[in-house]
PDB file of N, CA and C in Angstrom:
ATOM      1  N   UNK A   1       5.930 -17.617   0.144  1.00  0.00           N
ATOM      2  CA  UNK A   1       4.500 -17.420   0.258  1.00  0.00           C
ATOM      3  C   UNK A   1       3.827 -18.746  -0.091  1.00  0.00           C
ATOM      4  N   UNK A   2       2.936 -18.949   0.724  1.00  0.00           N
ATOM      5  CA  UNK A   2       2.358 -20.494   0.461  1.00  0.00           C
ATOM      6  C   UNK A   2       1.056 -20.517  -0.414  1.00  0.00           C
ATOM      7  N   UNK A   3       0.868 -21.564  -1.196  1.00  0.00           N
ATOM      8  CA  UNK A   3      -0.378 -21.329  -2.458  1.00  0.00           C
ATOM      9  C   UNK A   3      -2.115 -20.952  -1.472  1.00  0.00           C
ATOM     10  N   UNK A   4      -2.317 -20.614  -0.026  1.00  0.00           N
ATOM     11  CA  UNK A   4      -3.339 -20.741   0.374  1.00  0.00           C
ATOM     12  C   UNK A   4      -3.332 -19.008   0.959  1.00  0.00           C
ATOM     13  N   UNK A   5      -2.211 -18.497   0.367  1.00  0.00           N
ATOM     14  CA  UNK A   5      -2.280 -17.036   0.675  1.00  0.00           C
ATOM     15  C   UNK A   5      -2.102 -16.368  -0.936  1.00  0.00           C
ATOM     16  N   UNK A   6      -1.840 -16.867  -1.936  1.00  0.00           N
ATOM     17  CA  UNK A   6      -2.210 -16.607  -2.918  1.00  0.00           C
ATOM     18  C   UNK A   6      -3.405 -16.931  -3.635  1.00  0.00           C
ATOM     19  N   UNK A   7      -3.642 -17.884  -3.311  1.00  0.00           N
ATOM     20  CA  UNK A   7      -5.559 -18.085  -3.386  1.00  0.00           C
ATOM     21  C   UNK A   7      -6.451 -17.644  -2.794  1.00  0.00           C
ATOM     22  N   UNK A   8      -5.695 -16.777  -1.718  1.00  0.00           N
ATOM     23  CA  UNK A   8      -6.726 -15.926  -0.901  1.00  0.00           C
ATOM     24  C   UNK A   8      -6.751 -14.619  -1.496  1.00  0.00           C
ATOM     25  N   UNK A   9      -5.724 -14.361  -2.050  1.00  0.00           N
ATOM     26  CA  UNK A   9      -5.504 -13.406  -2.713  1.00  0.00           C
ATOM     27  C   UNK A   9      -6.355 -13.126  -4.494  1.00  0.00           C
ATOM     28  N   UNK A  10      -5.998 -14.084  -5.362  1.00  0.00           N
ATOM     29  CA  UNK A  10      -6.854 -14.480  -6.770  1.00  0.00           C
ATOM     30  C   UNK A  10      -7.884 -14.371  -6.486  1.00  0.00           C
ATOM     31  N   UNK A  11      -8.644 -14.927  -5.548  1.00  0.00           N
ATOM     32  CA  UNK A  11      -9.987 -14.872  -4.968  1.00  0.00           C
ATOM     33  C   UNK A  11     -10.605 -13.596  -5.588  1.00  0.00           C
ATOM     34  N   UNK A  12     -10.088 -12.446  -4.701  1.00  0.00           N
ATOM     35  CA  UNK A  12     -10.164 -11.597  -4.469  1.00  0.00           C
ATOM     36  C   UNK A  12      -9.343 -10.114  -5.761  1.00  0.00           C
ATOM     37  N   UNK A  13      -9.175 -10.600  -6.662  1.00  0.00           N
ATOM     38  CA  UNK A  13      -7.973 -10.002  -7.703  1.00  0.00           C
ATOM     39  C   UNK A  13      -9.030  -9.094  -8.495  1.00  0.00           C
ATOM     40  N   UNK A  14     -10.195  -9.739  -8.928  1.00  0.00           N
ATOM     41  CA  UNK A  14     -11.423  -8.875  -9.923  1.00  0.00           C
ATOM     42  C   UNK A  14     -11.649  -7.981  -9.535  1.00  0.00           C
ATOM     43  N   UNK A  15     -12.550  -8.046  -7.853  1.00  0.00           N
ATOM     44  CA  UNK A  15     -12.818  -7.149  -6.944  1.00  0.00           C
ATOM     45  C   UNK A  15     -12.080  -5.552  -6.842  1.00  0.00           C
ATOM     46  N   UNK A  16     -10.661  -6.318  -6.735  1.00  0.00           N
ATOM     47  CA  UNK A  16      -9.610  -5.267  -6.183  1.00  0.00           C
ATOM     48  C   UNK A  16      -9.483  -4.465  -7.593  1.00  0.00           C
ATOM     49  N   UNK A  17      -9.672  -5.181  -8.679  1.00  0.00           N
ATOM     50  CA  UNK A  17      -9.344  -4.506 -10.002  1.00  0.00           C
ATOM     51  C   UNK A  17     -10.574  -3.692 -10.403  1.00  0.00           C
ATOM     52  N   UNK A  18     -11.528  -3.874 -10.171  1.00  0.00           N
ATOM     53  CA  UNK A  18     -13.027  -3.411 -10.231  1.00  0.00           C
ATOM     54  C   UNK A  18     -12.828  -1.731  -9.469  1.00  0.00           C
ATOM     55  N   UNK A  19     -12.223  -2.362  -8.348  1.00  0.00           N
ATOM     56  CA  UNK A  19     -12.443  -1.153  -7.431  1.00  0.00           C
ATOM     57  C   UNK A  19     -11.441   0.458  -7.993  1.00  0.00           C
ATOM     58  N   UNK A  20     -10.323  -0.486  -7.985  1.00  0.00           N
ATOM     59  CA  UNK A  20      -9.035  -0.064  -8.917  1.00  0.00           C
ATOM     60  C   UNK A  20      -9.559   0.964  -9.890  1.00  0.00           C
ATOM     61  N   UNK A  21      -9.651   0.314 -10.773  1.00  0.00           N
ATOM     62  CA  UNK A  21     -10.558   0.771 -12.570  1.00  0.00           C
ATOM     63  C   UNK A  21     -11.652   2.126 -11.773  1.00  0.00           C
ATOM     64  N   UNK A  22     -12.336   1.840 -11.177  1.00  0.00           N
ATOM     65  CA  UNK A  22     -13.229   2.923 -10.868  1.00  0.00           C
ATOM     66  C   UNK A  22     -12.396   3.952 -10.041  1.00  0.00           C
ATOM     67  N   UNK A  23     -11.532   3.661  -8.951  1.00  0.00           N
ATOM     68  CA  UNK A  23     -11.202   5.162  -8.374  1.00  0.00           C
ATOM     69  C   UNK A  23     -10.335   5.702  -9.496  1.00  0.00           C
ATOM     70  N   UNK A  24      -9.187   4.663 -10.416  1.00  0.00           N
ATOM     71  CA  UNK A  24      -8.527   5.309 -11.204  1.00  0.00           C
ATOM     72  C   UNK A  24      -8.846   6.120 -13.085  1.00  0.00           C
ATOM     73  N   UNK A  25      -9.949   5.300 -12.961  1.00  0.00           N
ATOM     74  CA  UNK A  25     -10.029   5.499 -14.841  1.00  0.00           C
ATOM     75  C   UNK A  25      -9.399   4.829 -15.589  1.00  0.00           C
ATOM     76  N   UNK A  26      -8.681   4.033 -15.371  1.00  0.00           N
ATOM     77  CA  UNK A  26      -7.226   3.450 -16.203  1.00  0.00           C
ATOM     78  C   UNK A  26      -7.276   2.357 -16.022  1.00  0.00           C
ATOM     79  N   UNK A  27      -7.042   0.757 -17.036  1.00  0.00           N
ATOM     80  CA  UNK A  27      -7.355  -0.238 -16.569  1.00  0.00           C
ATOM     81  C   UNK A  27      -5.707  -0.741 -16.465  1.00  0.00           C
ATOM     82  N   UNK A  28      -4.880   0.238 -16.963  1.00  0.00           N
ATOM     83  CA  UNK A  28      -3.357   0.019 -16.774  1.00  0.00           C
ATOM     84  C   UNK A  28      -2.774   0.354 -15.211  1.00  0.00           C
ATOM     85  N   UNK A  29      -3.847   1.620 -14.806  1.00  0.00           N
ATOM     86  CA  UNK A  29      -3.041   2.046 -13.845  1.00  0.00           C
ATOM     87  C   UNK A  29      -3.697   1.247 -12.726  1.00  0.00           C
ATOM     88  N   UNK A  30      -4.758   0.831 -12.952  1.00  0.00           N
ATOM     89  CA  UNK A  30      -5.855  -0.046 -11.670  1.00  0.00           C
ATOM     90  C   UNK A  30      -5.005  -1.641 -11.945  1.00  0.00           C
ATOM     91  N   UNK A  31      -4.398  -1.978 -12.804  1.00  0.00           N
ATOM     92  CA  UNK A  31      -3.607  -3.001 -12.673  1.00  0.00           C
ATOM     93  C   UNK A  31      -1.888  -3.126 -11.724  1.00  0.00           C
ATOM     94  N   UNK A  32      -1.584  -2.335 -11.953  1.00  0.00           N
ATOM     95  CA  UNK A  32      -0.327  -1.414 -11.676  1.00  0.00           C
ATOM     96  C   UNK A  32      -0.901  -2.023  -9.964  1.00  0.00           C
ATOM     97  N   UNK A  33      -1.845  -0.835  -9.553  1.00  0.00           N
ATOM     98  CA  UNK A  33      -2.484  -1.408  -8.656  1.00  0.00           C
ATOM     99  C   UNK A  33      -2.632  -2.057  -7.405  1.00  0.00           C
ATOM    100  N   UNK A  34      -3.263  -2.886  -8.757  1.00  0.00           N
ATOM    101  CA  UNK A  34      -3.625  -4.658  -8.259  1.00  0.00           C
ATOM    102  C   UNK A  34      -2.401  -5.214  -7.889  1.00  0.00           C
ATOM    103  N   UNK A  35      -1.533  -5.114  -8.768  1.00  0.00           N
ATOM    104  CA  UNK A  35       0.190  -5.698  -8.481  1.00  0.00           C
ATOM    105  C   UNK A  35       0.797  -5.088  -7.416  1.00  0.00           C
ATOM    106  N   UNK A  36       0.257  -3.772  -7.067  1.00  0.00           N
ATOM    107  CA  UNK A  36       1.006  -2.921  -5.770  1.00  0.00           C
ATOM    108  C   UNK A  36       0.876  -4.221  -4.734  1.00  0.00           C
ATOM    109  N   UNK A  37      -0.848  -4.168  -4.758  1.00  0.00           N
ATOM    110  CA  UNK A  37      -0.918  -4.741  -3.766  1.00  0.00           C
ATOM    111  C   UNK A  37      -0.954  -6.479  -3.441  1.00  0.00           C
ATOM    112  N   UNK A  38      -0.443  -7.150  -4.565  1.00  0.00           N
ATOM    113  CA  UNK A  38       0.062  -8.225  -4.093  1.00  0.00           C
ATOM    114  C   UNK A  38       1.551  -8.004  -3.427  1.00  0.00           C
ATOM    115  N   UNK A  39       2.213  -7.240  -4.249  1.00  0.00           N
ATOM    116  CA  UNK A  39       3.500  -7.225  -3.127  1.00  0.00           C
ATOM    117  C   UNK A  39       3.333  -6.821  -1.689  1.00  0.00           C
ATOM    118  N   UNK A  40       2.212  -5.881  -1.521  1.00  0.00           N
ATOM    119  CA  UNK A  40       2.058  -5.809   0.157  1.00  0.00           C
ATOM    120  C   UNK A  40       1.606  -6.985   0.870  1.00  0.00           C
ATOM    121  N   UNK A  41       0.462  -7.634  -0.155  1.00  0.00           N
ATOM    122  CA  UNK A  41       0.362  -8.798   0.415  1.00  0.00           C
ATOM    123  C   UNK A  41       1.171  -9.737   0.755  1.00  0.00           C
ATOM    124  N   UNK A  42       2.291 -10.154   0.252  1.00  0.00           N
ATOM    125  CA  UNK A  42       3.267 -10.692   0.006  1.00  0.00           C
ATOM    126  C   UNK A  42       4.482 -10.570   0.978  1.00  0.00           C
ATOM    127  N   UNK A  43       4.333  -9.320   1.493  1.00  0.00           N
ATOM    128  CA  UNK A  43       5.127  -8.246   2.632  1.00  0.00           C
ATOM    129  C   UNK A  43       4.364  -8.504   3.882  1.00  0.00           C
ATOM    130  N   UNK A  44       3.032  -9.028   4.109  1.00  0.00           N
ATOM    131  CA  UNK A  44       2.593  -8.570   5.126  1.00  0.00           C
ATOM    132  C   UNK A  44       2.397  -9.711   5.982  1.00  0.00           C
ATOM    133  N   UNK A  45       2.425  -9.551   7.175  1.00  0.00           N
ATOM    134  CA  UNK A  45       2.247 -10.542   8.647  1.00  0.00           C
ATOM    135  C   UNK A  45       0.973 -11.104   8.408  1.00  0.00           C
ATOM    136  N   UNK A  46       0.422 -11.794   7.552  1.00  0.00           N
ATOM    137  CA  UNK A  46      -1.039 -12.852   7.270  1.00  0.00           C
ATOM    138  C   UNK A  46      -1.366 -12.923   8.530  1.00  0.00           C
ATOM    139  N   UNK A  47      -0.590 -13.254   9.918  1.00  0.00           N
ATOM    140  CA  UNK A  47      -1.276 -14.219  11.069  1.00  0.00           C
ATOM    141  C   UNK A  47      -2.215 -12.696  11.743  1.00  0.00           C
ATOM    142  N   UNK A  48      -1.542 -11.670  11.567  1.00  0.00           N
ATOM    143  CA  UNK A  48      -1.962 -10.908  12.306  1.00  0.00           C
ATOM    144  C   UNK A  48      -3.447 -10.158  11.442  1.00  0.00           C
ATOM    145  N   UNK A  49      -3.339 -10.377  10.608  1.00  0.00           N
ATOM    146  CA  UNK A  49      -4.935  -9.596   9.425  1.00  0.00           C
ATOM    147  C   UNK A  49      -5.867 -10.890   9.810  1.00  0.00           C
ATOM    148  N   UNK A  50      -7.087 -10.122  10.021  1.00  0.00           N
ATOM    149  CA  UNK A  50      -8.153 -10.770  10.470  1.00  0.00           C
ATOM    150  C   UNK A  50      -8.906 -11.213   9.662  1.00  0.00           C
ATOM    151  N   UNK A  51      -8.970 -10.032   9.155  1.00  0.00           N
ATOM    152  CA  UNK A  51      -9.695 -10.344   7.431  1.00  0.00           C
ATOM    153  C   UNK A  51      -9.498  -9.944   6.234  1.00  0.00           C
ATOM    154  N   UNK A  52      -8.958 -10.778   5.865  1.00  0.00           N
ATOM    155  CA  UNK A  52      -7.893 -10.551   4.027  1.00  0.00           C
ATOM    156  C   UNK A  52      -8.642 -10.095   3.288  1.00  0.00           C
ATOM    157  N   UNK A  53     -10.078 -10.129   3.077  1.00  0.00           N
ATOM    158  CA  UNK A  53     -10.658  -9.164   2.212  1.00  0.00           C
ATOM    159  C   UNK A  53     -10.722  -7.754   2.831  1.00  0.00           C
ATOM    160  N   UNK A  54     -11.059  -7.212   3.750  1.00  0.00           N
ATOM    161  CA  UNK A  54     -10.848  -5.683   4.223  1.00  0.00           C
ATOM    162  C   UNK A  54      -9.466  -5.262   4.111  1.00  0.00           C
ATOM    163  N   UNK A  55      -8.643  -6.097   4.564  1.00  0.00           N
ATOM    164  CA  UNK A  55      -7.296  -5.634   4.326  1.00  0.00           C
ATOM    165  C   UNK A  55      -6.570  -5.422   2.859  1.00  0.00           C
ATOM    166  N   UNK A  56      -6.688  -6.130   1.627  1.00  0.00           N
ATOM    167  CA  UNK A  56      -6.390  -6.169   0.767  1.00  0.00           C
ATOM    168  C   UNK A  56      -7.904  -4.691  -0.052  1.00  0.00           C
ATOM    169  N   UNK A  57      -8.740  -4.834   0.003  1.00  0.00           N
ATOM    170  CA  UNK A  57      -9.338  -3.723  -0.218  1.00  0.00           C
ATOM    171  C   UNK A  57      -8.867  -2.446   0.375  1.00  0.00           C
ATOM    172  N   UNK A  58      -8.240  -2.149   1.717  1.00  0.00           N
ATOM    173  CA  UNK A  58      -7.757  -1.329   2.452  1.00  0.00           C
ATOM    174  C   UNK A  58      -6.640  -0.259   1.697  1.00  0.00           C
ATOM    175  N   UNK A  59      -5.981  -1.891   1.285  1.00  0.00           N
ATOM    176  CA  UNK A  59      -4.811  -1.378   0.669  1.00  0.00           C
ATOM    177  C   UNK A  59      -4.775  -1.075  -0.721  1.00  0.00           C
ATOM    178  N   UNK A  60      -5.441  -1.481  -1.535  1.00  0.00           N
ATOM    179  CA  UNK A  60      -6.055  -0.885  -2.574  1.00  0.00           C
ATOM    180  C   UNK A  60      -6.293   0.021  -2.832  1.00  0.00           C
ATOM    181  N   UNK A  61      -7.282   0.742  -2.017  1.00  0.00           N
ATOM    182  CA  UNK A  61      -8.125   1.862  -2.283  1.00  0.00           C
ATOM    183  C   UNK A  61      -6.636   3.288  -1.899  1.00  0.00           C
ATOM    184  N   UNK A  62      -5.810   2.889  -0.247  1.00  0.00           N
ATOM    185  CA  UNK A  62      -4.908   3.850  -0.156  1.00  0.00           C
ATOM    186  C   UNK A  62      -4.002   3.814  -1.473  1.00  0.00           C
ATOM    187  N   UNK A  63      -3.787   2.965  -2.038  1.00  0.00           N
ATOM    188  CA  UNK A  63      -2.672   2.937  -2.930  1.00  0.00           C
ATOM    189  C   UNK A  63      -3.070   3.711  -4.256  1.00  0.00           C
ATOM    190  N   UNK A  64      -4.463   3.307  -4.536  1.00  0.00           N
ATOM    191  CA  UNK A  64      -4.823   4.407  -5.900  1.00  0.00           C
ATOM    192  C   UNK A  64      -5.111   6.042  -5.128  1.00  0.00           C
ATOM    193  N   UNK A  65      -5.760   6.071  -4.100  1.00  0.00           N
ATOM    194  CA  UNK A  65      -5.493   7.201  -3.572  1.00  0.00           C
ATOM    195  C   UNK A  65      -4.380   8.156  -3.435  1.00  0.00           C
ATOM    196  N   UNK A  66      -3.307   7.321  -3.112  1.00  0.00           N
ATOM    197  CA  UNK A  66      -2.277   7.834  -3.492  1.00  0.00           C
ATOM    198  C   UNK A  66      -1.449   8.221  -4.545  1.00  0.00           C
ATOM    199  N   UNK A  67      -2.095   7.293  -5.896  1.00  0.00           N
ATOM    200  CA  UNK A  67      -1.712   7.752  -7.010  1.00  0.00           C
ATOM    201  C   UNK A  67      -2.231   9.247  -7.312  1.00  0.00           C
ATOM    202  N   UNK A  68      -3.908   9.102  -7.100  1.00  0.00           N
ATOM    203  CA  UNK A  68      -4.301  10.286  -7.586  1.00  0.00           C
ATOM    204  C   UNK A  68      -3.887  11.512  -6.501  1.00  0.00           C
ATOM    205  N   UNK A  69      -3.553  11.256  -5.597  1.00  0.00           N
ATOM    206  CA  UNK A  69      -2.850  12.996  -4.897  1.00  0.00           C
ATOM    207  C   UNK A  69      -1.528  12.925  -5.630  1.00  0.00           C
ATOM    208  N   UNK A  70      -0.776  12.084  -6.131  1.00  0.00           N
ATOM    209  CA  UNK A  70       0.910  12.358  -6.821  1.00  0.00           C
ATOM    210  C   UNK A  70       0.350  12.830  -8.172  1.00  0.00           C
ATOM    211  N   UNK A  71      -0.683  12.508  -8.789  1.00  0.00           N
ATOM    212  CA  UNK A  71      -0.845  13.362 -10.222  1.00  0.00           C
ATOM    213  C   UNK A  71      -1.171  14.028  -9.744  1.00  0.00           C
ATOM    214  N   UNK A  72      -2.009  15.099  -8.715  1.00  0.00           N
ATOM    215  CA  UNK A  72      -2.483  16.364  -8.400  1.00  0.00           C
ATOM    216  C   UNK A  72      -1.275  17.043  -8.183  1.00  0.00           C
ATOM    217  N   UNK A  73      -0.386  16.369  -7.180  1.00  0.00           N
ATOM    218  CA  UNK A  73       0.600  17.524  -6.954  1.00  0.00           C
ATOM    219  C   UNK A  73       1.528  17.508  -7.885  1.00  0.00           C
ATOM    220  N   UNK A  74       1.630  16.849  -8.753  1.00  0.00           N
ATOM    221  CA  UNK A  74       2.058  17.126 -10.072  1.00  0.00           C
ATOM    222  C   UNK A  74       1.928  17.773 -10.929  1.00  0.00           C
ATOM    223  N   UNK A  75       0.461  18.108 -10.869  1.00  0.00           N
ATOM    224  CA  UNK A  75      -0.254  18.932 -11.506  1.00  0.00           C
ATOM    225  C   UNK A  75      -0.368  18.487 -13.318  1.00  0.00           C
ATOM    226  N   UNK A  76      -0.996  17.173 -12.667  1.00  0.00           N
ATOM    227  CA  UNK A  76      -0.771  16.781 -14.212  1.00  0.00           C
ATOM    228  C   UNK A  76      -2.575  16.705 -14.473  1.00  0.00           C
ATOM    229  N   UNK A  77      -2.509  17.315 -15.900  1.00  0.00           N
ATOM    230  CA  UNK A  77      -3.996  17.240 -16.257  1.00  0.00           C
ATOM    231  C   UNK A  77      -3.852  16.666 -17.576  1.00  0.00           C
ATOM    232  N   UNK A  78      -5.500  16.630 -18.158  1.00  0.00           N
ATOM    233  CA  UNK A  78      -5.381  16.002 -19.540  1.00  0.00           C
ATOM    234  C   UNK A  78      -5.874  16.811 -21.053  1.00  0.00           C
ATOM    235  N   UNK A  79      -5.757  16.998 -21.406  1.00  0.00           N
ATOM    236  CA  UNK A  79      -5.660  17.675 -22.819  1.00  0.00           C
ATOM    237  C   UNK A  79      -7.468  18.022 -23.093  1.00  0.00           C
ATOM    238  N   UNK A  80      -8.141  17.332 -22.858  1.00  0.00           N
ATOM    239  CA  UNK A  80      -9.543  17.571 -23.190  1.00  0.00           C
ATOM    240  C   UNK A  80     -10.776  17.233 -21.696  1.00  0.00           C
ATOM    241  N   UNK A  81     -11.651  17.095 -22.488  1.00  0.00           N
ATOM    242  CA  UNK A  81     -12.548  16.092 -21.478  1.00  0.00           C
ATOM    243  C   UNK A  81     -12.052  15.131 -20.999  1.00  0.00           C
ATOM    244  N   UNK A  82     -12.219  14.527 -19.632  1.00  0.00           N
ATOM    245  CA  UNK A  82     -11.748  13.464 -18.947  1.00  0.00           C
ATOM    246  C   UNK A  82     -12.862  12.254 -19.163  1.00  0.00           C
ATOM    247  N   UNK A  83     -12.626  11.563 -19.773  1.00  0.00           N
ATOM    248  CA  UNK A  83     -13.181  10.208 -20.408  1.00  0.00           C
ATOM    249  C   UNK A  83     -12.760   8.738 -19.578  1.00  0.00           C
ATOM    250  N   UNK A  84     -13.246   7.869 -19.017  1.00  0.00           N
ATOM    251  CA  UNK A  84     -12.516   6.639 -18.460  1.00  0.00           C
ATOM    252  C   UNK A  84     -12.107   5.894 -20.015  1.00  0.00           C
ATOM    253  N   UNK A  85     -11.264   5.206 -19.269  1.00  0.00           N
ATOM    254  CA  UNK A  85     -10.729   4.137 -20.183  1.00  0.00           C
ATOM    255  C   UNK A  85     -12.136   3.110 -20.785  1.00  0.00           C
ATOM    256  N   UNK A  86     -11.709   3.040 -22.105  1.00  0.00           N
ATOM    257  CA  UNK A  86     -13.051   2.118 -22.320  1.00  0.00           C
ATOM    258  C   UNK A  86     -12.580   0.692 -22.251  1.00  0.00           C
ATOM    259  N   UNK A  87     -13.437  -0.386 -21.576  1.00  0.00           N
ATOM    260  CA  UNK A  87     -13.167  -1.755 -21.171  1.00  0.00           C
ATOM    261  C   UNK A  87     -14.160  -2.730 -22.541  1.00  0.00           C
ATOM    262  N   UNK A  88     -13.667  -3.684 -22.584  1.00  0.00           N
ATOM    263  CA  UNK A  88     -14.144  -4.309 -23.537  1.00  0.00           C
ATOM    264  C   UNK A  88     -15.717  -5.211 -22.719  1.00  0.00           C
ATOM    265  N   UNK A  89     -16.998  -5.846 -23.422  1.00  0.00           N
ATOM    266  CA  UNK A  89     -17.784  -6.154 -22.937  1.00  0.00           C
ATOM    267  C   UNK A  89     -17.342  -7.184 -22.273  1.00  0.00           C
ATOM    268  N   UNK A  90     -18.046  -8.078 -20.867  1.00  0.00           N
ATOM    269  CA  UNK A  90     -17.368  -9.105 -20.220  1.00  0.00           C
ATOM    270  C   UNK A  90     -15.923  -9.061 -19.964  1.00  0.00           C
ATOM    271  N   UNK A  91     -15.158  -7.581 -19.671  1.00  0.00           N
ATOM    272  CA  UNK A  91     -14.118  -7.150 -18.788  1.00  0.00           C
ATOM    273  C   UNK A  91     -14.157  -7.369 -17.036  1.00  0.00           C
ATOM    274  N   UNK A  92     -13.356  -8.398 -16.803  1.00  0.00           N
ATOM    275  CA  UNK A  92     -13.784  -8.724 -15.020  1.00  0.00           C
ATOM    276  C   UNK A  92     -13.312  -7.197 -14.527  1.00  0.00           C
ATOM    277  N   UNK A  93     -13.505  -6.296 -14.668  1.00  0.00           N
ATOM    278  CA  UNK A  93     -13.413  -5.069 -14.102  1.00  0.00           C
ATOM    279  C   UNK A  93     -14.706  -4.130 -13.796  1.00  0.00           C
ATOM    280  N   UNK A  94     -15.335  -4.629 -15.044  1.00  0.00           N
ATOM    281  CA  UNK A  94     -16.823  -4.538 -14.960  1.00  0.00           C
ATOM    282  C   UNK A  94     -17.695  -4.948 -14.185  1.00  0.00           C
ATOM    283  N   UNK A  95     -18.558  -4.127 -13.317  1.00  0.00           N
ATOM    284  CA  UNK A  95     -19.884  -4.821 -12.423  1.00  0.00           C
ATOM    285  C   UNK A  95     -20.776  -4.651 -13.086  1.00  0.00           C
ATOM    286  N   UNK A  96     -21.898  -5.066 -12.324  1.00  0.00           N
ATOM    287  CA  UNK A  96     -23.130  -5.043 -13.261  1.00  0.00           C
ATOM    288  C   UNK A  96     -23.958  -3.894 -13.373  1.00  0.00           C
ATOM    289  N   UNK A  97     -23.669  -3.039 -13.186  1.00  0.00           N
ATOM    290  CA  UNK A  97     -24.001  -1.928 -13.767  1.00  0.00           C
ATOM    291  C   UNK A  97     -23.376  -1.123 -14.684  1.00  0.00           C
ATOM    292  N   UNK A  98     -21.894  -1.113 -14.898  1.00  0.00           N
ATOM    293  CA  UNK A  98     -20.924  -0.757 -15.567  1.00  0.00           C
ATOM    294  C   UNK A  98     -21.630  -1.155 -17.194  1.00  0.00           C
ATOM    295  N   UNK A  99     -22.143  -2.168 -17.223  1.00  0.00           N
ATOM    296  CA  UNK A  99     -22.006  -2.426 -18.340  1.00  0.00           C
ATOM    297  C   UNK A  99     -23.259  -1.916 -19.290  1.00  0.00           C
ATOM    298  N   UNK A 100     -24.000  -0.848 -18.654  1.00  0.00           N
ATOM    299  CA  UNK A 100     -25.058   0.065 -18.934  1.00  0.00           C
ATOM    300  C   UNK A 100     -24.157   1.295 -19.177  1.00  0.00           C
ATOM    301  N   UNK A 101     -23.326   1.633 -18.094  1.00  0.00           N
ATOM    302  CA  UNK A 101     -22.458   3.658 -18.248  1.00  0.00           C
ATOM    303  C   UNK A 101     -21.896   3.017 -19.649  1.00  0.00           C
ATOM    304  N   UNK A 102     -20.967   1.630 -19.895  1.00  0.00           N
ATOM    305  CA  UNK A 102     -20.082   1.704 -20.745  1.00  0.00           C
ATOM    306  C   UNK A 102     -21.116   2.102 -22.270  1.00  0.00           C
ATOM    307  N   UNK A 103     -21.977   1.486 -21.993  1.00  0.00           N
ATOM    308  CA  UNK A 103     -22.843   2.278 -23.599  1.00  0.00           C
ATOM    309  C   UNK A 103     -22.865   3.213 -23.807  1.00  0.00           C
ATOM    310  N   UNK A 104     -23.745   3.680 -22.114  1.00  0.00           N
ATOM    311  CA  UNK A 104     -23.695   5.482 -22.631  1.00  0.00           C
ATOM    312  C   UNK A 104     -22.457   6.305 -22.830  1.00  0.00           C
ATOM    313  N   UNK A 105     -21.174   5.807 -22.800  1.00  0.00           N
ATOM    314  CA  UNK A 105     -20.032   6.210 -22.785  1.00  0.00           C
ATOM    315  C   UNK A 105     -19.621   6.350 -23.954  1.00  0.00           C
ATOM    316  N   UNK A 106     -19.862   5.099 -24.977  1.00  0.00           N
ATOM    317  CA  UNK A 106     -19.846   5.000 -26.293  1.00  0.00           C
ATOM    318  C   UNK A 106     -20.777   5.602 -27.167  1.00  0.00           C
ATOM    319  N   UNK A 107     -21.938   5.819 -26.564  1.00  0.00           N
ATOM    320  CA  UNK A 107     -22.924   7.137 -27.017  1.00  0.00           C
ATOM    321  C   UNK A 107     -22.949   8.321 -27.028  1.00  0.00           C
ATOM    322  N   UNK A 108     -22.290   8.820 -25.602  1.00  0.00           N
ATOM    323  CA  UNK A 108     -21.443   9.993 -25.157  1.00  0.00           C
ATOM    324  C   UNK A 108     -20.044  10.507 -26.524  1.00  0.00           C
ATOM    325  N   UNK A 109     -19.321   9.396 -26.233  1.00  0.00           N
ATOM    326  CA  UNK A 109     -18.046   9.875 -27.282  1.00  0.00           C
ATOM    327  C   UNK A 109     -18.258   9.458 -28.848  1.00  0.00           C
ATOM    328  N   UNK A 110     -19.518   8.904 -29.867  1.00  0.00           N
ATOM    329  CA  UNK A 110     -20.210   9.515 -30.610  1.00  0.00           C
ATOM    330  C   UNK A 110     -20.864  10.973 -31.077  1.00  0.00           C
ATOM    331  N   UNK A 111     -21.552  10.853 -29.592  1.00  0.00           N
ATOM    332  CA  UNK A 111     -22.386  12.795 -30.015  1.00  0.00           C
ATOM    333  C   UNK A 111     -20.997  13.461 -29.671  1.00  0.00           C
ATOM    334  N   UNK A 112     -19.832  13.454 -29.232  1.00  0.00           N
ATOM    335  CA  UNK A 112     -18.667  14.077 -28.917  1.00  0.00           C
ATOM    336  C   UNK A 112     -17.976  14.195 -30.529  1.00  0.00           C
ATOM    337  N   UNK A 113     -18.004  13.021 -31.119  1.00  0.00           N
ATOM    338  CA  UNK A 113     -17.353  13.162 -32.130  1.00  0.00           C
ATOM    339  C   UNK A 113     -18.340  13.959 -33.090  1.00  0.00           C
TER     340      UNK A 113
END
């Protein structure tokens, strides 16, 4: 793999983790991920993708998608309320709005406690 398809890729790594983190809840499993999909990237015919950002988002989004139908048909649930993972402030996973829910989140699981 040549350094101008991995820089096309880094480019693009926050994004994919951003997106990640939100369909999954998990900043472990939205990493997991992120790593899926460098190996597809890594796997895949570059000459023929038109555009490496739709495609690498593409594959992203199917890949956590697919996580969450294998915990469904698993039938795996969680012990209480379903809470996201909490991210630390200035987490590149975070957009700019995130960083308003993450308060009320921490305000939320206060009046919870």
């Amino acid at each position: 793999m040549d350094s101008a398809a991995v820089d096309q890729f880094e480019a693009g790594r926050g994004r994919l983790a951003s997106l990640a983190y939100r369909l999954l809840g998990s900043a472990a499993d939205a990493e997991d991920a992120v790593q899926d999909t460098f190996l597809r990237w890594q796997a895949a015919d570059r000459g023929r993708i038109g555009v490496p950002e739709a495609w690498l988002t593409k594959v992203a989004t199917n890949l956590c998608l697919d996580r969450l139908r294998s915990a469904q048909a698993r039938h795996e649930r969680s012990a209480g309320a379903w809470l996201p993972e909490p991210l630390l402030d200035g987490d590149p996973m975070l957009g700019p709005a995130d960083t308003f829910e993450q308060r009320e989140s921490v305000t939320l699981a206060v009046l919870t406690l």
